[in-house]
PDB file of N, CA and C in Angstrom:
ATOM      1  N   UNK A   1       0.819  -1.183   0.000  1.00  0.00           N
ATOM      2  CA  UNK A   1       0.000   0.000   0.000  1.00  0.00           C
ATOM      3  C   UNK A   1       0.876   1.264   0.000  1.00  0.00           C
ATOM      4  N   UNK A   2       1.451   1.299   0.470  1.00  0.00           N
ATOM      5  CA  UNK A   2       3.421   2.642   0.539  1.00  0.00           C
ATOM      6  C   UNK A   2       4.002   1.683   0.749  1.00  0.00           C
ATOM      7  N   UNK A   3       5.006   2.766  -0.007  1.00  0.00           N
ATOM      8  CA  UNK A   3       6.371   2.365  -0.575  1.00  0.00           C
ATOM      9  C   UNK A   3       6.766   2.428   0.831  1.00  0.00           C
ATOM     10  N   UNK A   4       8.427   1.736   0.450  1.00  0.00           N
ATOM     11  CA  UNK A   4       9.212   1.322   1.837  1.00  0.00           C
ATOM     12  C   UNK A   4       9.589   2.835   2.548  1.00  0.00           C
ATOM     13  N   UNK A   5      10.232   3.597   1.389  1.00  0.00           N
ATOM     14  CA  UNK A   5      10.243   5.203   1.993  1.00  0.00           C
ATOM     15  C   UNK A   5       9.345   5.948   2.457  1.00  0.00           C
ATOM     16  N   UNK A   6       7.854   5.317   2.225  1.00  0.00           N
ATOM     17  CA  UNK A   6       6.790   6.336   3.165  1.00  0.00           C
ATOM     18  C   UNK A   6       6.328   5.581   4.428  1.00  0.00           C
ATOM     19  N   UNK A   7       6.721   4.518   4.848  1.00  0.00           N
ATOM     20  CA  UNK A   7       6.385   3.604   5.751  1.00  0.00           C
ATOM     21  C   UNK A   7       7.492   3.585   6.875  1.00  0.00           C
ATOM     22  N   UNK A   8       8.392   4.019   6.092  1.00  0.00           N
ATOM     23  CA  UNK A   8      10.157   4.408   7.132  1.00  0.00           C
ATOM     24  C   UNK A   8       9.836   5.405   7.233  1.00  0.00           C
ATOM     25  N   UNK A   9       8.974   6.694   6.556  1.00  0.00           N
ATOM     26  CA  UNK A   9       9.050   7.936   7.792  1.00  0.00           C
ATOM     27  C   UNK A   9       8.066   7.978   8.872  1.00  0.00           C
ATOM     28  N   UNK A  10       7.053   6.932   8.489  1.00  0.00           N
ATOM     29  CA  UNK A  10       6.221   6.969   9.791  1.00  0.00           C
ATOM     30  C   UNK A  10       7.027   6.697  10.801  1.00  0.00           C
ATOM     31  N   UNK A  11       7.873   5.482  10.450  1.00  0.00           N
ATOM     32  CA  UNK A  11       8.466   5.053  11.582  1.00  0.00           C
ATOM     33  C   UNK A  11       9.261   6.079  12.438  1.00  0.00           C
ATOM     34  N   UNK A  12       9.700   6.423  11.242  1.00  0.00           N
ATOM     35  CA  UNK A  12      10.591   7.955  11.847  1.00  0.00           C
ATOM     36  C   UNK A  12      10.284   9.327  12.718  1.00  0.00           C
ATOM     37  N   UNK A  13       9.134   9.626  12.176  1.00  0.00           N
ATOM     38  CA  UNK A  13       8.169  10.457  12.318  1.00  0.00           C
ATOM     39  C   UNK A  13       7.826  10.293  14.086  1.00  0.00           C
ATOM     40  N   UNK A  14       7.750   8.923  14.422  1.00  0.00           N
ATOM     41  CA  UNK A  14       7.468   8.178  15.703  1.00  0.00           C
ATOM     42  C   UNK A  14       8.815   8.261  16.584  1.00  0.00           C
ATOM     43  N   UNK A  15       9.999   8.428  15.672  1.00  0.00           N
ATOM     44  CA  UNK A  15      11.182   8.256  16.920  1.00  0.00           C
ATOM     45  C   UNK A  15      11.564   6.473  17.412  1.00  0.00           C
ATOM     46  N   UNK A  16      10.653   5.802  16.141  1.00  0.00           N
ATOM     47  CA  UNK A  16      11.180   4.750  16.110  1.00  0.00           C
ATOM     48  C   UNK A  16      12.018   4.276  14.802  1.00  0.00           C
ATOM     49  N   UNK A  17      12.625   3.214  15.153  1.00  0.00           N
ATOM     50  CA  UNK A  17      13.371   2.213  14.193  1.00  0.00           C
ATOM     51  C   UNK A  17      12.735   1.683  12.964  1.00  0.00           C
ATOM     52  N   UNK A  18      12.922   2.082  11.895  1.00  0.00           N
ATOM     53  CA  UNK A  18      12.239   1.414  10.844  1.00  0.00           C
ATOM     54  C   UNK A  18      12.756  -0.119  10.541  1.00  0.00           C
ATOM     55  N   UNK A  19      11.462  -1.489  10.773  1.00  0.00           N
ATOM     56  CA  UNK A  19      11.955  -2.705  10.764  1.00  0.00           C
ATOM     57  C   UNK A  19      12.765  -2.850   9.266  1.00  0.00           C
ATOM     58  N   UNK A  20      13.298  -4.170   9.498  1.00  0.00           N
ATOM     59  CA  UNK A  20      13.645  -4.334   8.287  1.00  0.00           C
ATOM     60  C   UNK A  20      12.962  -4.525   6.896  1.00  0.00           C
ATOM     61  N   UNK A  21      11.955  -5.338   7.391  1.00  0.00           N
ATOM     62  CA  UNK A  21      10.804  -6.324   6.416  1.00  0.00           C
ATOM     63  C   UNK A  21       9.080  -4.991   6.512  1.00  0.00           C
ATOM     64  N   UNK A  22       8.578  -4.856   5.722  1.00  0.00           N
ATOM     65  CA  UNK A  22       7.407  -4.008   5.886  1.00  0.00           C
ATOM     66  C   UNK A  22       6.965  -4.562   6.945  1.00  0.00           C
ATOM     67  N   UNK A  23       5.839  -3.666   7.947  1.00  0.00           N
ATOM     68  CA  UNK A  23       5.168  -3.683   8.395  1.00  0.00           C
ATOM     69  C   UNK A  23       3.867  -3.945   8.203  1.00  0.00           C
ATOM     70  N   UNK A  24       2.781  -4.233   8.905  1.00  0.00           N
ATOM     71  CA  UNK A  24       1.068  -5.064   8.561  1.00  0.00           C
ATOM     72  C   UNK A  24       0.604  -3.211   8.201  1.00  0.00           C
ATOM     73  N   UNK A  25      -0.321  -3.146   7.358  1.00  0.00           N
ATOM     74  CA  UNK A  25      -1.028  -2.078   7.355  1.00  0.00           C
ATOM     75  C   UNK A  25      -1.765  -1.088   8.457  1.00  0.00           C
ATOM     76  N   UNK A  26      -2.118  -2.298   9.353  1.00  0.00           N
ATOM     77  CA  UNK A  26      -2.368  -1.782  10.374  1.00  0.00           C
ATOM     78  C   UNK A  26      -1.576  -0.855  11.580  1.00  0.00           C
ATOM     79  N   UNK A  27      -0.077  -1.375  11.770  1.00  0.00           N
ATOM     80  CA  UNK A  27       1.381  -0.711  12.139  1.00  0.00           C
ATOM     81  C   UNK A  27       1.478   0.258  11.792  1.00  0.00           C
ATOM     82  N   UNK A  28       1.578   0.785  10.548  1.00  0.00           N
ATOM     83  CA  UNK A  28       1.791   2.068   9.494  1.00  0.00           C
ATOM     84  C   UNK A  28       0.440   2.949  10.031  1.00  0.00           C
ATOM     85  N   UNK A  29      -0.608   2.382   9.742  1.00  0.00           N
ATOM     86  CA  UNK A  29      -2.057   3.481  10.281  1.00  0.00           C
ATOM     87  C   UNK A  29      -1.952   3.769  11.405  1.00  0.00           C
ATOM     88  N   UNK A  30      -1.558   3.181  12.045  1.00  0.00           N
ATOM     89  CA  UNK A  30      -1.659   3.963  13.983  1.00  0.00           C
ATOM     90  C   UNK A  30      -0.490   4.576  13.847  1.00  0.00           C
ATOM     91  N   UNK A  31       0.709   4.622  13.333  1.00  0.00           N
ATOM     92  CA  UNK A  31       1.701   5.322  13.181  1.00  0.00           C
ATOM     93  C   UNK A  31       1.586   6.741  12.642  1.00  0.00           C
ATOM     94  N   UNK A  32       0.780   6.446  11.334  1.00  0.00           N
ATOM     95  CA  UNK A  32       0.419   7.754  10.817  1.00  0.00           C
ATOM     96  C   UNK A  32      -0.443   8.795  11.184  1.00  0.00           C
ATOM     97  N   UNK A  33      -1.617   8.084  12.036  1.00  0.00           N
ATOM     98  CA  UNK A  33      -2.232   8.147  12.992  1.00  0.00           C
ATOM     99  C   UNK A  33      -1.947   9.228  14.143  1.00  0.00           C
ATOM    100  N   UNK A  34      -0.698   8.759  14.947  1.00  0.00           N
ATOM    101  CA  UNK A  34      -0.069   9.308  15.932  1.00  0.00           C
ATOM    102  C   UNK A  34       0.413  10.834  15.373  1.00  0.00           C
ATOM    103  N   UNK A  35       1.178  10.622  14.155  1.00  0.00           N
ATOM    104  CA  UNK A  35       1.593  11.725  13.402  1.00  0.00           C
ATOM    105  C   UNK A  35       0.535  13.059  13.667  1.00  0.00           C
ATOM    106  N   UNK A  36      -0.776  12.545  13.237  1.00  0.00           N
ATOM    107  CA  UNK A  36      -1.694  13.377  12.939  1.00  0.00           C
ATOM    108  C   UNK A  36      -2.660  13.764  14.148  1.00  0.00           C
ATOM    109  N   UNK A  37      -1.902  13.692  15.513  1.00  0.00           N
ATOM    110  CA  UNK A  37      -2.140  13.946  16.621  1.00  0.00           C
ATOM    111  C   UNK A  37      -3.220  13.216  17.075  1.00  0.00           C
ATOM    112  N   UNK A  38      -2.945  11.826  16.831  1.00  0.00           N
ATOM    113  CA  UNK A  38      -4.108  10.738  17.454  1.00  0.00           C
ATOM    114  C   UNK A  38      -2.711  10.136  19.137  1.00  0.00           C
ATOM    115  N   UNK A  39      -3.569  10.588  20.303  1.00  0.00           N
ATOM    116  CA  UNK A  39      -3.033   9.803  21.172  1.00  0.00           C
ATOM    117  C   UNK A  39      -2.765   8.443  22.081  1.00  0.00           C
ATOM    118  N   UNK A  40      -3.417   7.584  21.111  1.00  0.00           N
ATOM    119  CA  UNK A  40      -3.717   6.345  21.208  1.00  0.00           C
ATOM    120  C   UNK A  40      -3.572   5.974  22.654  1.00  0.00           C
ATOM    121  N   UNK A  41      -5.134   6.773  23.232  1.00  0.00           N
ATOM    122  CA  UNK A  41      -4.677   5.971  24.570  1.00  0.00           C
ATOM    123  C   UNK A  41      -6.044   4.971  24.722  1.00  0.00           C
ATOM    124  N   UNK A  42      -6.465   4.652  25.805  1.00  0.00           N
ATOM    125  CA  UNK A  42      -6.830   3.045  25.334  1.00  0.00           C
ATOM    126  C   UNK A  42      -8.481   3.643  25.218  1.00  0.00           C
ATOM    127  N   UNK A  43      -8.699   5.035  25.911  1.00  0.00           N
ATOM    128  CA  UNK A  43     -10.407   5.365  26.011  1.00  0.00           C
ATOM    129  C   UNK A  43     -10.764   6.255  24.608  1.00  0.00           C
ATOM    130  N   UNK A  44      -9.417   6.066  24.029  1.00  0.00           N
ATOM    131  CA  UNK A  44      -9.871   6.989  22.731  1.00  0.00           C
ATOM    132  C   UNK A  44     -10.619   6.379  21.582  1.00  0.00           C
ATOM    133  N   UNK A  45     -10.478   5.248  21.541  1.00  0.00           N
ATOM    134  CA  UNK A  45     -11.465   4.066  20.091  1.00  0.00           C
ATOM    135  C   UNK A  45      -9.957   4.172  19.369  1.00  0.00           C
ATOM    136  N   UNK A  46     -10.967   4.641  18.145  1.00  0.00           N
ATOM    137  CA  UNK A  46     -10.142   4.719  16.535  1.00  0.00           C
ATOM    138  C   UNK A  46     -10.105   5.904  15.836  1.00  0.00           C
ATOM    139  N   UNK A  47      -8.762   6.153  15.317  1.00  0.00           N
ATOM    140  CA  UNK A  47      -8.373   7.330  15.113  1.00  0.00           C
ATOM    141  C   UNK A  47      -9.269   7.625  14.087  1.00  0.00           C
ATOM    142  N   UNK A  48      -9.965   9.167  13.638  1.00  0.00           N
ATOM    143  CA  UNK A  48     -10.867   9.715  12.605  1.00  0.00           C
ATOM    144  C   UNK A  48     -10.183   9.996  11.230  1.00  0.00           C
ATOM    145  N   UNK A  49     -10.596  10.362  10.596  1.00  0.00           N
ATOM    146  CA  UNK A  49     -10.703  10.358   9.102  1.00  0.00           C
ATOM    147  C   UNK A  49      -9.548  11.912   9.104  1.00  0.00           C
ATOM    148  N   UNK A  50     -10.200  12.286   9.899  1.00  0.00           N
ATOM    149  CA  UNK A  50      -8.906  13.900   9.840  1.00  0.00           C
ATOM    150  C   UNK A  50      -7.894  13.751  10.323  1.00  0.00           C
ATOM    151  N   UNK A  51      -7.862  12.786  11.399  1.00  0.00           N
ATOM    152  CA  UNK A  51      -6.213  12.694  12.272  1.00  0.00           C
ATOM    153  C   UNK A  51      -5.135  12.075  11.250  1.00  0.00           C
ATOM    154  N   UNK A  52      -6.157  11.265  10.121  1.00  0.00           N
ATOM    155  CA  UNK A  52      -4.939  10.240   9.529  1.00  0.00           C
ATOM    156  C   UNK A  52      -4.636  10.750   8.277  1.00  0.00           C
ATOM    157  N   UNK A  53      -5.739  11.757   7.797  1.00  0.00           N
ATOM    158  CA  UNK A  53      -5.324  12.558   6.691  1.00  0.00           C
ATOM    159  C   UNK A  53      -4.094  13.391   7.220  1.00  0.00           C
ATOM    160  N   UNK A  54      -3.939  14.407   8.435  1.00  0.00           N
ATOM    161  CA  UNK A  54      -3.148  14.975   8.946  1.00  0.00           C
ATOM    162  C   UNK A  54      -1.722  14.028   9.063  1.00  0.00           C
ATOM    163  N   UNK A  55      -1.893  12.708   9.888  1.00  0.00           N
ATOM    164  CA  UNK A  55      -1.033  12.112   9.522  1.00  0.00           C
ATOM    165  C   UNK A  55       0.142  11.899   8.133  1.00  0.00           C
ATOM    166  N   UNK A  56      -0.846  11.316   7.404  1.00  0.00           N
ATOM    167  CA  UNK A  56      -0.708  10.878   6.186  1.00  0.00           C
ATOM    168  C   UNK A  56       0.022  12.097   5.557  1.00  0.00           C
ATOM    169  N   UNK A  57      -0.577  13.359   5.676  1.00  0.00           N
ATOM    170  CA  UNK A  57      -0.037  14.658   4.564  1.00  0.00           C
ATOM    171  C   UNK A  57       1.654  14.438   4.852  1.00  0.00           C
ATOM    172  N   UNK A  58       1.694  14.820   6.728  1.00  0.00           N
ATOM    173  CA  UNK A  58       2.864  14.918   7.540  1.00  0.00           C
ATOM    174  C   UNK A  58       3.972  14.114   7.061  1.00  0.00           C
ATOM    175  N   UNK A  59       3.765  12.576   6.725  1.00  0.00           N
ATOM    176  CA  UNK A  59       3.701  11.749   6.318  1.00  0.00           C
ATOM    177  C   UNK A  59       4.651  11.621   4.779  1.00  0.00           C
ATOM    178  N   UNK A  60       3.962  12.461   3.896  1.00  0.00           N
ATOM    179  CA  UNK A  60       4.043  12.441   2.447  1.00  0.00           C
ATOM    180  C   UNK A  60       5.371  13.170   2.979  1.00  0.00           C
ATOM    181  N   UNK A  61       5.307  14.481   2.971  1.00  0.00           N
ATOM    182  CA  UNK A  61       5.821  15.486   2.749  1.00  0.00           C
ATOM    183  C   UNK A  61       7.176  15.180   3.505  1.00  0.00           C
ATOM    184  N   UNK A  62       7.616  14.324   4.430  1.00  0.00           N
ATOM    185  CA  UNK A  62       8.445  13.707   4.596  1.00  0.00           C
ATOM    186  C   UNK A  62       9.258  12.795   4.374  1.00  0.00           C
ATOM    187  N   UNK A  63       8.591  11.754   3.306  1.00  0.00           N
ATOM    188  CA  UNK A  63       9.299  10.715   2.793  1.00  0.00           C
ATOM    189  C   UNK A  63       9.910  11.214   2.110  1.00  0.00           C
ATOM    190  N   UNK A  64      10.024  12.333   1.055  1.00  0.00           N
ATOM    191  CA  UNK A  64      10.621  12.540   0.165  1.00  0.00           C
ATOM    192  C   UNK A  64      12.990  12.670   0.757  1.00  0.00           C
ATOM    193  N   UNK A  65      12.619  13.396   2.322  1.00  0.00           N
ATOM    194  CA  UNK A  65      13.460  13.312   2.902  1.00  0.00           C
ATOM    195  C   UNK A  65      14.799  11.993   2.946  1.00  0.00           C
ATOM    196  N   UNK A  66      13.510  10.911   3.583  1.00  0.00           N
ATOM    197  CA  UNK A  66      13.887   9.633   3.918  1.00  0.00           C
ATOM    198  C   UNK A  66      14.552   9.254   2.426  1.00  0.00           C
ATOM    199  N   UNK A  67      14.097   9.678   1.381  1.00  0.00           N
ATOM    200  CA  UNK A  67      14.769   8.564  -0.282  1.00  0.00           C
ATOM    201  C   UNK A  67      16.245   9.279  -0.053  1.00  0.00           C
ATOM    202  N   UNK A  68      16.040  11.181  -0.217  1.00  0.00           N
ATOM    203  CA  UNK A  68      17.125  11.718  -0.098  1.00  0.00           C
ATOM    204  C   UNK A  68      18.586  10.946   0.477  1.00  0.00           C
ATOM    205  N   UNK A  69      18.079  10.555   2.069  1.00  0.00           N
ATOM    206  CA  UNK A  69      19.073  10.528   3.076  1.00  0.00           C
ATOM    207  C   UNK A  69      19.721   9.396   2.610  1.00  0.00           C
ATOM    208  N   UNK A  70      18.875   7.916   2.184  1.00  0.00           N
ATOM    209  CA  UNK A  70      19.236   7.250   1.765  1.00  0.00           C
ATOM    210  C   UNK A  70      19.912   7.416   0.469  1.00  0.00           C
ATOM    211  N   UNK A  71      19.717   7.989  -0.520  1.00  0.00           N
ATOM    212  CA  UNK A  71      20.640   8.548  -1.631  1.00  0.00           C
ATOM    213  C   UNK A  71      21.753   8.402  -1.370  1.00  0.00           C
ATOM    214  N   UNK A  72      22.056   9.412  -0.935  1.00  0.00           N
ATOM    215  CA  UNK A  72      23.271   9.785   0.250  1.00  0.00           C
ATOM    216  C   UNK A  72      23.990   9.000   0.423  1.00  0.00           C
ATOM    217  N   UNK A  73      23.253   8.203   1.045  1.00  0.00           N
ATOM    218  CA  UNK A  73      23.948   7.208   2.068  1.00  0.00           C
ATOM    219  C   UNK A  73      24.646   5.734   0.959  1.00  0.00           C
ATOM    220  N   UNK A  74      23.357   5.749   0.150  1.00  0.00           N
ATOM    221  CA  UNK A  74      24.082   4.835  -1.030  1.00  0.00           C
ATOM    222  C   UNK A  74      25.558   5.377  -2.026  1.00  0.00           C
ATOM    223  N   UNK A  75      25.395   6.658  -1.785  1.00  0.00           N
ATOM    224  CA  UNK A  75      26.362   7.446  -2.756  1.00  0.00           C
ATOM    225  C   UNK A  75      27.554   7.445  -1.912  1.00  0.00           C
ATOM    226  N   UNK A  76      27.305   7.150  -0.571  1.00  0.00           N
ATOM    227  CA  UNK A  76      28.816   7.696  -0.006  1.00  0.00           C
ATOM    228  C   UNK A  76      28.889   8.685   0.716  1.00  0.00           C
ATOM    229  N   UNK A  77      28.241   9.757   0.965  1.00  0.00           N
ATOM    230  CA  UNK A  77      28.323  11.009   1.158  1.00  0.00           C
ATOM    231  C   UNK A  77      27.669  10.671   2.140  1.00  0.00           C
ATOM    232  N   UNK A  78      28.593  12.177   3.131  1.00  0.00           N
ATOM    233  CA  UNK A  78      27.857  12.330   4.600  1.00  0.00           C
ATOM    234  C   UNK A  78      26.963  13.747   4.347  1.00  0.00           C
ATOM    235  N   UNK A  79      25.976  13.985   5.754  1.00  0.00           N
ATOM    236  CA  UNK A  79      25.120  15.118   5.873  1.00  0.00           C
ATOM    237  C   UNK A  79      25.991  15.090   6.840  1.00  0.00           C
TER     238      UNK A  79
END
């Protein structure tokens, strides 16, 4: 459903470790989720249609970063 670079900035986005192997769809949505100021605490349900769009934008507009860094990083070059 996303590419490996928009699924590594959720992870990122979170201050976590992007796994090696994709993640379930479901992983990525509460991730993106969180992004979009969902606080997943246990009396909240399920995140709305606006938190994950918010997510999701946050989301976009960041992966482009994540290909960059990796570029980079394939090329040799430090930031």
């Amino acid at each position: 459903m996303l590419e490996p670079d928009e699924w590594a900035a959720a992870f990122i986005l979170n201050k976590k470790r992007p796994p090696d192997q994709a993640p379930t769809l479901n992983q990525v949505a509460s991730l993106v989720a969180r992004v979009g100021g969902f606080l997943a605490r246990t009396v909240d349900g399920e995140p709305g249609v606006k938190t994950i769009c918010l997510g999701m934008q946050r989301n976009l507009d960041f992966a482009p970063g994540v290909r960059f860094s990796r570029e980079l990083q394939a090329a040799g070059s430090c930031v």
